[in-house]
Protein backbone atom coordinates (compact mmCIF):
# COMPACT_ATOMS: atom_id res chain seq x y z
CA UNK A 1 -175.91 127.99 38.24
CA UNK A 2 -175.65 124.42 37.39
CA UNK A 3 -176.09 122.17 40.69
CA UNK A 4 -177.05 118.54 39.70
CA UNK A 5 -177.14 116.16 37.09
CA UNK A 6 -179.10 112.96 36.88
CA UNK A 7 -180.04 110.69 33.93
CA UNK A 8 -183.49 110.35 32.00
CA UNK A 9 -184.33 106.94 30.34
CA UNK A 10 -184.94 107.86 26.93
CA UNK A 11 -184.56 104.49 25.10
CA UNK A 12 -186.65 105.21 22.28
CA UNK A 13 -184.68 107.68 20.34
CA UNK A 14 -181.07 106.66 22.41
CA UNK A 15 -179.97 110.23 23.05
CA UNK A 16 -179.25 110.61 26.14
CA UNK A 17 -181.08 113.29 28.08
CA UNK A 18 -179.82 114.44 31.43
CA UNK A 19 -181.82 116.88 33.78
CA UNK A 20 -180.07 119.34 35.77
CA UNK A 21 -181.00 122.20 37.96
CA UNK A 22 -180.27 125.98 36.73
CA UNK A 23 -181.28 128.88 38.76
CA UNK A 24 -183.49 126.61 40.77
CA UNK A 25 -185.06 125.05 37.71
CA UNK A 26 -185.07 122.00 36.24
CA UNK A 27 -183.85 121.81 32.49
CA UNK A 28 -183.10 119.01 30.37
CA UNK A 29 -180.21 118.48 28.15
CA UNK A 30 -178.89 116.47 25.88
CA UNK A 31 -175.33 114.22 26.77
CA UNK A 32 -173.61 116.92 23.92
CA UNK A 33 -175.09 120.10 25.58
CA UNK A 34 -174.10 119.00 28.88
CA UNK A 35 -170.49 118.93 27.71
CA UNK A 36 -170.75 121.60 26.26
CA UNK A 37 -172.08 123.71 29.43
CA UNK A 38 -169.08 121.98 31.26
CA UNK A 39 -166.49 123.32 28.68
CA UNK A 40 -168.16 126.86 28.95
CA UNK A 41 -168.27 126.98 32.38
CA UNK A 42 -164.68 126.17 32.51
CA UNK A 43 -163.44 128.42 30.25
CA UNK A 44 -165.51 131.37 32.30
CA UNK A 45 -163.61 130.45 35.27
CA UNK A 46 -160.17 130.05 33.70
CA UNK A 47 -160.87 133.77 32.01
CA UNK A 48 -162.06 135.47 35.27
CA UNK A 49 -159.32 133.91 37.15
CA UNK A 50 -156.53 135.14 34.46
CA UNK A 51 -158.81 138.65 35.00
CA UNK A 52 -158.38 138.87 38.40
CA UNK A 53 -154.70 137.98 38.35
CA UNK A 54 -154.29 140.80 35.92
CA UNK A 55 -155.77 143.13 38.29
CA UNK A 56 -153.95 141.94 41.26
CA UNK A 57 -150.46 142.78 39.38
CA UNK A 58 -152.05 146.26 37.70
CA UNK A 59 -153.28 147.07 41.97
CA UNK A 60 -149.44 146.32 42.70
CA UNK A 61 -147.75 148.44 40.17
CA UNK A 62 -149.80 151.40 40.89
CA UNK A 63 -148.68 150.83 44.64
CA UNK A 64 -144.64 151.21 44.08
């Protein structure tokens, strides 16, 4: 789990690096990866969310 984000100075090659915290570690990452985490993450919730909608109408079908 992702839970922070906070710039690094890294002037000397000008990527910018970004440090964030998963499962209660600190990683860094580039500017790109961190978008690309984002985008991930967002898709994950957008599939489990069409998932569980799929399972709510299957659990009312089998009711009737």
């Amino acid at each position: 789990m992702v839970d922070q984000a906070k710039a690094v100075d890294t002037s000397q090659d000008q990527v910018k690096k970004f440090t964030i915290t998963v499962d209660e570690k600190e990683v860094e990452v580039t500017e790109t990866e961190l978008k690309e985490l984002a985008q991930k993450g967002k898709d994950y919730t957008n599939k489990t969310q069409s998932l569980s909608d799929r399972e709510k109408s299957l659990e009312e079908r089998t009711k009737r």
